[in-house]
Protein backbone atom coordinates (compact mmCIF):
# COMPACT_ATOMS: atom_id res chain seq x y z
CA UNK A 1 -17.11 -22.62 -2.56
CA UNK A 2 -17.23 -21.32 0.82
CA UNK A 3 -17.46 -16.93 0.67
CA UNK A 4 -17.16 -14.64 3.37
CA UNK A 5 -20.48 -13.24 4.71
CA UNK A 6 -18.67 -9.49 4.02
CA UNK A 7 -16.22 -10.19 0.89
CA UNK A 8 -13.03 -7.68 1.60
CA UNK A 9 -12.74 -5.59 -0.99
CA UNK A 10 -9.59 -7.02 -2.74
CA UNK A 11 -11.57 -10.50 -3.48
CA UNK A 12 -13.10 -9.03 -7.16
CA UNK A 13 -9.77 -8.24 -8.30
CA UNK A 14 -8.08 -12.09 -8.06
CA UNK A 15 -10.10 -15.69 -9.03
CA UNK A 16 -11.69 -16.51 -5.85
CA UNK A 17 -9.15 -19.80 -5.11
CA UNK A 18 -11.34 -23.20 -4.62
CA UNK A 19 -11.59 -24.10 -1.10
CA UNK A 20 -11.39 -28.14 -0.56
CA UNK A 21 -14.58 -29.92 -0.80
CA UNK A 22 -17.26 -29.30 1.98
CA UNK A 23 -17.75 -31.92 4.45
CA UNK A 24 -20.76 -33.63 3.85
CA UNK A 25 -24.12 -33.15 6.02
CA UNK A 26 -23.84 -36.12 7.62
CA UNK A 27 -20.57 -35.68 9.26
CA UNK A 28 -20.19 -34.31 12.58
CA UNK A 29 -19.27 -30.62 12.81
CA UNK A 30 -15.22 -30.82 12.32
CA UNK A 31 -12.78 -29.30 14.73
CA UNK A 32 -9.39 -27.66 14.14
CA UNK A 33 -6.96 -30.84 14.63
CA UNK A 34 -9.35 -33.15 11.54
CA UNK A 35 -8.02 -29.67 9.85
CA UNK A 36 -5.31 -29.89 7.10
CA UNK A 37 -3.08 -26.55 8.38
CA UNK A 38 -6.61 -24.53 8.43
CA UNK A 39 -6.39 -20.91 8.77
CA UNK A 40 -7.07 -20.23 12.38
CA UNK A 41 -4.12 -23.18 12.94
CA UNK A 42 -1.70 -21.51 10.63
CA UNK A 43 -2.63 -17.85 12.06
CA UNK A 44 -1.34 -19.03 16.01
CA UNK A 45 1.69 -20.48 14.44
CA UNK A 46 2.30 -17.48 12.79
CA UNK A 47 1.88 -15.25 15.47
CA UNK A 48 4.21 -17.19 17.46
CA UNK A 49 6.87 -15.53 14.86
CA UNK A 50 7.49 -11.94 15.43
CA UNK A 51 8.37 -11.27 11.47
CA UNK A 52 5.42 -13.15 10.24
CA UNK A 53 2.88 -12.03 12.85
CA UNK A 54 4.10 -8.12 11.57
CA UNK A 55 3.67 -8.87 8.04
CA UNK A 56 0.28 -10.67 8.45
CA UNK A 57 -1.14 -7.71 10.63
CA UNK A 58 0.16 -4.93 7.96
CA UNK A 59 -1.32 -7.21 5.02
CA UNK A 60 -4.29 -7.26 7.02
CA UNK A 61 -4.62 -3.07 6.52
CA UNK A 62 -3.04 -3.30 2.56
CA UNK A 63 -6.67 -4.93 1.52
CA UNK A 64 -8.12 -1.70 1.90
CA UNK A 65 -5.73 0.14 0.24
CA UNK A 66 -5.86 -1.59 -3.02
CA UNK A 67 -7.39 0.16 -5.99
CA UNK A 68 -8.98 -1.57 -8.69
CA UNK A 69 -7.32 -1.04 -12.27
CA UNK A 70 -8.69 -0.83 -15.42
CA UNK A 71 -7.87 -3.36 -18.33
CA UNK A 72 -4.29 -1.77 -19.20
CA UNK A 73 -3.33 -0.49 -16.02
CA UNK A 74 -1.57 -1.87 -12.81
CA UNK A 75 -3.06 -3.41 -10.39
CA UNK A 76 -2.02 -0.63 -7.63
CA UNK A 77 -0.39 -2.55 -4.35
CA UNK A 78 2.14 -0.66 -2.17
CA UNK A 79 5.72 -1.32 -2.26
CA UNK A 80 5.02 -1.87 1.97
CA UNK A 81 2.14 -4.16 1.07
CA UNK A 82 4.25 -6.15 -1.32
CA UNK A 83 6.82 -6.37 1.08
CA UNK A 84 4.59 -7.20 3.38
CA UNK A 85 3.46 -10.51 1.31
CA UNK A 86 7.02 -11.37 0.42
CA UNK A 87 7.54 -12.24 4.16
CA UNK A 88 4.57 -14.50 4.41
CA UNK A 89 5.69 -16.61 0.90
CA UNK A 90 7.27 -19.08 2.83
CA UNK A 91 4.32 -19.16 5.57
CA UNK A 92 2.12 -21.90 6.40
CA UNK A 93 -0.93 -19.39 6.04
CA UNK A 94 0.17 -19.36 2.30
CA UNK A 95 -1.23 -23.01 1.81
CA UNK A 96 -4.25 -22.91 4.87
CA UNK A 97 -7.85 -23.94 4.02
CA UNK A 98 -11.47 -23.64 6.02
CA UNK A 99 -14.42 -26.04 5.92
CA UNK A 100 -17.91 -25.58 5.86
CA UNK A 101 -19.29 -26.30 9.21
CA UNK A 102 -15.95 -25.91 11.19
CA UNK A 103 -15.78 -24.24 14.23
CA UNK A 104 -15.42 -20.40 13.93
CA UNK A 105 -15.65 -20.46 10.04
CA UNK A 106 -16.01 -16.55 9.93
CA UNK A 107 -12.80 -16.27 11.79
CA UNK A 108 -11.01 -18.87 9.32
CA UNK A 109 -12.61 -17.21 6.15
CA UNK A 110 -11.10 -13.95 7.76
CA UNK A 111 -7.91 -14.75 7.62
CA UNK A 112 -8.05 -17.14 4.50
CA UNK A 113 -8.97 -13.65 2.58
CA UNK A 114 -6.48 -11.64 3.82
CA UNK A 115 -3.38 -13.95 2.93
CA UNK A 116 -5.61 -13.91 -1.11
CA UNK A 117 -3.46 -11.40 -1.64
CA UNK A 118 -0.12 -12.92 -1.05
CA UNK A 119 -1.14 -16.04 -2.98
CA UNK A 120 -2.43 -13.99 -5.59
CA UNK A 121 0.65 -12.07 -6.33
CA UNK A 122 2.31 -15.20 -6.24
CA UNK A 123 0.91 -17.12 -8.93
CA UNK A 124 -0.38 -14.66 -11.40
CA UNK A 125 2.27 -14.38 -14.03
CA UNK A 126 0.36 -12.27 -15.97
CA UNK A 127 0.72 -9.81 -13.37
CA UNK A 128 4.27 -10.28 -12.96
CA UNK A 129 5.07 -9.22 -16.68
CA UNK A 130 3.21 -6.18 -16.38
CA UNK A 131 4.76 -5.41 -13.41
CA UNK A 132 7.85 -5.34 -15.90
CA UNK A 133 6.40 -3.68 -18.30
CA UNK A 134 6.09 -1.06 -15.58
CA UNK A 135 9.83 -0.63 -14.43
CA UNK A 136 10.87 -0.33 -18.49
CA UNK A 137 10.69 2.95 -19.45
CA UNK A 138 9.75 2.29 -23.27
CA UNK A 139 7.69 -0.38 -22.36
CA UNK A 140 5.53 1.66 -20.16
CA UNK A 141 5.77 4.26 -22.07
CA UNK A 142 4.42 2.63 -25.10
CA UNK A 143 1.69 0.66 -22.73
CA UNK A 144 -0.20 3.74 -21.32
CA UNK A 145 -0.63 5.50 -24.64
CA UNK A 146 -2.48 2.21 -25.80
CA UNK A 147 -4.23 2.07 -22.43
CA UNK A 148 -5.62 5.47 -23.16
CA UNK A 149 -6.09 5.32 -26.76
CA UNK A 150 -8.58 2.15 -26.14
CA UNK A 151 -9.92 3.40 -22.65
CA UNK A 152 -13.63 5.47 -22.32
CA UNK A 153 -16.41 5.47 -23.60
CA UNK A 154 -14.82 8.33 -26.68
CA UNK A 155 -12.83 5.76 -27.47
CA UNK A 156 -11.91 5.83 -31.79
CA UNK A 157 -10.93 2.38 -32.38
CA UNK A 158 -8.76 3.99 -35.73
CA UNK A 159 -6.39 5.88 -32.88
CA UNK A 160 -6.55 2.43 -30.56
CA UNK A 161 -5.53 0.51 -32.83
CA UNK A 162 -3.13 2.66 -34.21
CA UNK A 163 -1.41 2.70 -30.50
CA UNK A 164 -1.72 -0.83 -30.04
CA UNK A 165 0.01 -1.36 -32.78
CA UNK A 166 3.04 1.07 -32.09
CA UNK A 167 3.11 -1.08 -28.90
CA UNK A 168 3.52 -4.45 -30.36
CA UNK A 169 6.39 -2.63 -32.61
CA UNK A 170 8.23 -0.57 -30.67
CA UNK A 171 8.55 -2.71 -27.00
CA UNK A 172 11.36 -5.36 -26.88
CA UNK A 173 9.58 -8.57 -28.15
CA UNK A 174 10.53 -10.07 -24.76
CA UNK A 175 7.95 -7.26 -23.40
CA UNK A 176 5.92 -7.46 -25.65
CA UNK A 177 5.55 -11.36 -25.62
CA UNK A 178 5.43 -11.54 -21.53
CA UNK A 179 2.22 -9.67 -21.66
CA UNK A 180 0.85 -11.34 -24.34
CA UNK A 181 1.72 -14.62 -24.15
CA UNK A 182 1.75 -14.94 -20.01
CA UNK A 183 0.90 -18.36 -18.46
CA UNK A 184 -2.01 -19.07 -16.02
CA UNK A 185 -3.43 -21.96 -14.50
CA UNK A 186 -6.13 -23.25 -16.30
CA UNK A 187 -8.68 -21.90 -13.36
CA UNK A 188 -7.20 -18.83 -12.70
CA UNK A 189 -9.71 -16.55 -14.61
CA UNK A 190 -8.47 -13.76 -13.06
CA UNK A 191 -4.83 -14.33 -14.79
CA UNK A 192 -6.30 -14.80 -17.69
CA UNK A 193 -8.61 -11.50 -17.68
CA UNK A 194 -5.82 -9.58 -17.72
CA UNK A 195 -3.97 -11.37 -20.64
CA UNK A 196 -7.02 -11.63 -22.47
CA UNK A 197 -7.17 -7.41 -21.97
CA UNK A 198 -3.84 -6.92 -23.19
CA UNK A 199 -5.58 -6.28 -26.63
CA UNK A 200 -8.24 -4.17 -24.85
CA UNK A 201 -10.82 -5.91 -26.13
CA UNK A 202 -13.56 -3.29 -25.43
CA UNK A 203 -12.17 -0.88 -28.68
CA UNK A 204 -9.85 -2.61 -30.51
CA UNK A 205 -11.88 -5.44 -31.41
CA UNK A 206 -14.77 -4.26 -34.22
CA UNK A 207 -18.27 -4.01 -32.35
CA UNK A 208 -21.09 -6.73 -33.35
CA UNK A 209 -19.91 -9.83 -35.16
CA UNK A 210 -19.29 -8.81 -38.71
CA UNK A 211 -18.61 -11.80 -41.14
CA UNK A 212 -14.88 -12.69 -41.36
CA UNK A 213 -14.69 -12.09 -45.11
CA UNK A 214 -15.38 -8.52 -44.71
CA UNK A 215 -12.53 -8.29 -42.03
CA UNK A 216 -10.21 -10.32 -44.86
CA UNK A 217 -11.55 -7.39 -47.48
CA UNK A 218 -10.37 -4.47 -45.13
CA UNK A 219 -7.45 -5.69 -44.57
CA UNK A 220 -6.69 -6.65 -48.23
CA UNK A 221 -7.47 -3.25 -49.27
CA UNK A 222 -4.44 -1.76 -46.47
CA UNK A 223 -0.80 -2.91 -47.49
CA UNK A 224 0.38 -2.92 -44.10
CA UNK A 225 -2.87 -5.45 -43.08
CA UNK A 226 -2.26 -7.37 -46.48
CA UNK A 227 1.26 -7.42 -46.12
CA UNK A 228 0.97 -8.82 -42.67
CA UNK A 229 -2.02 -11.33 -43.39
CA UNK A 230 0.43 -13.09 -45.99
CA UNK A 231 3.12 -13.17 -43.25
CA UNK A 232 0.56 -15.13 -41.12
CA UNK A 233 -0.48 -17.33 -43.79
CA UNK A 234 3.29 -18.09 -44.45
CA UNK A 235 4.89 -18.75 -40.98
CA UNK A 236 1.52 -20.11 -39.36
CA UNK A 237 0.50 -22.86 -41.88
CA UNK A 238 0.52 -26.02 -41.26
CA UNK A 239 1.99 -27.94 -44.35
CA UNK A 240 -0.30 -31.44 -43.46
CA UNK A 241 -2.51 -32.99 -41.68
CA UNK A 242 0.48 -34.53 -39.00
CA UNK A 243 0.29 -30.57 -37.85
CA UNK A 244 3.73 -29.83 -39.81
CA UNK A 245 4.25 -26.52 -39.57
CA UNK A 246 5.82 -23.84 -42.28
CA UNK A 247 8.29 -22.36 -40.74
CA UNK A 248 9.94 -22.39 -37.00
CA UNK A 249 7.82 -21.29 -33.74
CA UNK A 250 9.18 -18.17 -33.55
CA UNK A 251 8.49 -16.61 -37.01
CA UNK A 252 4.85 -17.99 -36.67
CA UNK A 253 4.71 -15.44 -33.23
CA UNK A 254 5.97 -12.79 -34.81
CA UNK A 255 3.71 -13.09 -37.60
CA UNK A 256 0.89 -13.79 -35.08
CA UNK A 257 1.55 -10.70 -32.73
CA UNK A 258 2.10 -8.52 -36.01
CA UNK A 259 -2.02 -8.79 -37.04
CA UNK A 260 -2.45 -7.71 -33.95
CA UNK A 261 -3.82 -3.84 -34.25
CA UNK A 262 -4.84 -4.03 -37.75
CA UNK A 263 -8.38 -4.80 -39.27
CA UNK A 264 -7.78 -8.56 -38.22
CA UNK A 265 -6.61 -8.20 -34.66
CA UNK A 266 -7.07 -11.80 -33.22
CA UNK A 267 -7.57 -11.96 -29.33
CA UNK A 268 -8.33 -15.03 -26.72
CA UNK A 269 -11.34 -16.21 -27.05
CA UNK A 270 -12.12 -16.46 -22.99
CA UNK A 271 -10.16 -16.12 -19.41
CA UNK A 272 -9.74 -20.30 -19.25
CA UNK A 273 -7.91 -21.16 -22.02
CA UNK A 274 -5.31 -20.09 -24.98
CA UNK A 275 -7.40 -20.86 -28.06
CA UNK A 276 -7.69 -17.40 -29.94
CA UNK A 277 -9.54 -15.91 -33.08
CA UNK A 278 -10.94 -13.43 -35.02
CA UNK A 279 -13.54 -11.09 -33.93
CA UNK A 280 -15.81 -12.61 -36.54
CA UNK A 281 -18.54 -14.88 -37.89
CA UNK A 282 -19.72 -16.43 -41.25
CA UNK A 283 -23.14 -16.63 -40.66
CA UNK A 284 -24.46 -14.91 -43.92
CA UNK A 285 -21.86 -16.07 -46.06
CA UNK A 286 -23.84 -17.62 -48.68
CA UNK A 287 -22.02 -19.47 -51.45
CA UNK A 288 -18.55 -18.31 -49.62
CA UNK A 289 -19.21 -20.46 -46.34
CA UNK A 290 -16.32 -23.04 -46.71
CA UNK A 291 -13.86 -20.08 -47.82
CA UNK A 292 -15.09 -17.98 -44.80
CA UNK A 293 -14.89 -20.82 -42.44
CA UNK A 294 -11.02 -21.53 -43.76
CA UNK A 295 -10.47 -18.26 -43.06
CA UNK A 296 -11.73 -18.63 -39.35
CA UNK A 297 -10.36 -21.94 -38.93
CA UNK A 298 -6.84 -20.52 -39.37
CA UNK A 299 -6.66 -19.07 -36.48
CA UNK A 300 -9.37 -20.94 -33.86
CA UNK A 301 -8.04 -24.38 -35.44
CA UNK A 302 -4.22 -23.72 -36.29
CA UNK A 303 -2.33 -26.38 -34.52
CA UNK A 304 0.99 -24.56 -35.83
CA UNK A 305 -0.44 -21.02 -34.18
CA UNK A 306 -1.26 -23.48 -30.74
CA UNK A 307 1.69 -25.27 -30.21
CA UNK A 308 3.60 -21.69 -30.92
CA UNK A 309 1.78 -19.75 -28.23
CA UNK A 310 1.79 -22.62 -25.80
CA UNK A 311 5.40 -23.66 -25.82
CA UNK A 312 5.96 -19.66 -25.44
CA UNK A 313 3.91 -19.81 -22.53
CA UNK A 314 5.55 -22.82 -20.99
CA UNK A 315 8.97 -20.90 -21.32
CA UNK A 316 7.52 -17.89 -19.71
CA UNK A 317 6.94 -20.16 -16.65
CA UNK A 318 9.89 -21.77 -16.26
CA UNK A 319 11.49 -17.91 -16.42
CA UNK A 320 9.45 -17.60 -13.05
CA UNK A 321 10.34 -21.31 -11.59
CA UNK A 322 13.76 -21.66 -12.00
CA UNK A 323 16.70 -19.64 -10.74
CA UNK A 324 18.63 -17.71 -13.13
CA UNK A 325 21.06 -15.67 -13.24
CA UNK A 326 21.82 -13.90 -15.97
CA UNK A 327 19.49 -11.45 -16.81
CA UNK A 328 15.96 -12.64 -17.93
CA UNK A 329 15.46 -10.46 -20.37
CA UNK A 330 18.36 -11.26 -22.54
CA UNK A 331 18.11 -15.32 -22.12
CA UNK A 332 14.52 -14.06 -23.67
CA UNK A 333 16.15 -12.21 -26.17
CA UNK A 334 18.78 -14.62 -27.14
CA UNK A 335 15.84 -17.49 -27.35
CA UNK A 336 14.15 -15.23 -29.71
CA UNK A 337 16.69 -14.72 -32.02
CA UNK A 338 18.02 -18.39 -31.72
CA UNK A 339 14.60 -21.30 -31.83
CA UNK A 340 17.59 -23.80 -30.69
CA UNK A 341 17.83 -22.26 -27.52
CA UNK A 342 13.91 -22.86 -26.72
CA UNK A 343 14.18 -24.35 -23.62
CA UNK A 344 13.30 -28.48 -23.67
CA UNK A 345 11.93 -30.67 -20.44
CA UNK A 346 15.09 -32.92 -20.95
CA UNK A 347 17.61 -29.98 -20.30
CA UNK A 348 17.26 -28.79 -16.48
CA UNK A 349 20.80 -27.72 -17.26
CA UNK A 350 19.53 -24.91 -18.72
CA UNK A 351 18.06 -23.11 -15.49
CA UNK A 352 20.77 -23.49 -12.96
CA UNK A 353 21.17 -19.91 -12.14
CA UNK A 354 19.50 -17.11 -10.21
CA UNK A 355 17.00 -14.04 -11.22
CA UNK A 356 18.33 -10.71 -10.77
CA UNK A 357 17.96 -8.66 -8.00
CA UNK A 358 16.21 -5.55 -9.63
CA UNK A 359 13.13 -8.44 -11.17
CA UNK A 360 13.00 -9.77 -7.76
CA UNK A 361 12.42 -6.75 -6.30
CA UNK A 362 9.60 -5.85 -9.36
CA UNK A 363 8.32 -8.79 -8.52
CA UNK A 364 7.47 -8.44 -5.13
């Protein structure tokens, strides 16, 4: 990938997009027109626009401006900055490349990083649902006590988890599942930092690797972790080896989401993809290694627990790619309390309407 001699200080923050494939030695040194909409193209065109050459210029200063979050906070972009970007959505510079060995690469790679953040807060979903989180007053509420409960190096994992926990209770489940259970694409490790640190994996998650059997034993010996590790083993099971699952998607979520701040607090296991598990090994198990690796294997391996969290995820998109327009948040609602209503690739019926105005405006 091609990088800017002098990276602007917003590139950290976002997955550095992939550029298209660099021209190979051999070929002669490219000019703008063998260019697919490059960046320097798409930049004249949009200065020849008065609205677009505006927003460009003031998203040009916003890159500066940007602060860096932590794992449970916002990522902090001025309402003029994100106004800014929502004018250049519909821009060619939204879609422009550069080439290695093109004329007045610096000047391309200049630009390309200063529409990053447009694109960025354009596809990361993740991002989106916290920004949601944000305008709900319980939701934030409940968000930044967990965010400073797990945050520091102080940190008491007992009082994180016991926040986290509250969290996962007390926010609507359509909260509550948006920033869990947010969609990214597969490459976008950025996205997926920030759903992966939803849990706050730095204190809530037990330090080390401690075999999963003792996790199972500290949890057996709390009712609430007991009571909630049978509710798992219940709703998340799959009945044979066809992957027939217990009970309907929903309950299996619910039951997943509700571990979640107790001894056993499962997590994604990286930023790429949605396979989660325990903070755990069985090394050391001794004549318990098949029951420990069962144990394990529940959650790394559960087709029922998969299929739950990625058909939640794939309705979380379509939230974002259709046009709605009653209120998101109740067709969420409604879905939870009704598995019929889960939305199905043969029904485009379904999303014929338009978002409302206040989660455009969050979202942007």
């Amino acid at each position: 990938m091609v990088r800017p001699p002098n990276p602007r200080p917003l590139a950290p923050l976002f997955l550095l997009l992939l550029l298209p494939l660099p021209l190979g030695a051999a070929d002669p040194l490219p000019i703008e027109g063998r260019l697919v909409n490059s960046c320097i193209q798409a930049r004249r065109k949009c200065q020849a626009d008065p609205v677009c050459s505006a927003a460009y210029h003031h998203l040009n200063s916003c890159t500066s401006s940007i602060s860096t979050p932590s794992p449970t906070q916002e990522l902090l972009v001025p309402e003029d900055c994100r106004e800014a970007a929502k004018h250049l959505r519909n821009s060619s510079l939204m879609s422009c490349t550069c080439h290695r060995r093109m004329k007045n690469q610096v000047a391309c790679l200049d630009i390309y990083w200063t529409i990053h953040l447009a694109r960025s807060l354009d596809s990361d979903l993740c991002l989106k649902f916290a920004m949601l989180c944000t305008l709900n007053d319980k939701c934030d509420r409940l968000r930044k006590a967990y965010g400073e409960a797990c945050s520091g190096s102080r940190c008491q994992r007992h009082t994180c988890l016991h926040q986290l926990r509250a969290f996962f209770e007390k926010a609507s489940e359509p909260h509550a599942q948006g920033l869990l259970l947010c969609p990214c694409a597969p490459a976008d490790q950025g996205c997926g930092q920030r759903r992966r640190n939803t849990i706050a994996p730095s204190c809530a998650l037990p330090s080390g690797a401690p075999n999963c059997l003792e996790l199972q034993s500290l949890c057996v010996a709390d009712p609430l972790c007991r009571s909630r590790l049978v509710d798992f083993q219940t709703h998340c099971h799959p009945l044979d080896i066809l992957g027939t699952c217990a009970t309907e998607q929903s309950r299996c979520l619910r039951a997943y989401m509700g571990l979640i701040g107790t001894a056993m607090t499962p997590n994604f296991v990286s930023n790429v993809n949605i396979s989660v598990a325990l903070s755990c090994t069985c090394r050391g198990s001794g004549n318990r290694q098949e029951e420990c690796e069962q144990l394990e294997e529940s959650f790394s391996h559960n087709s029922c627990l998969m299929e739950a969290i990625a058909a939640k995820m794939r309705f979380h998109s379509q939230l974002f790619s259709q046009d709605w327009a009653d209120s998101t948040f109740s067709v969420m609602e409604r879905q939870n309390k009704n598995p019929a209503l889960m939305p199905q690739p043969w029904v485009p019926s379904l999303f014929s309407c338009t978002l409302t105005l206040i989660l455009l405006l969050s979202l942007w």
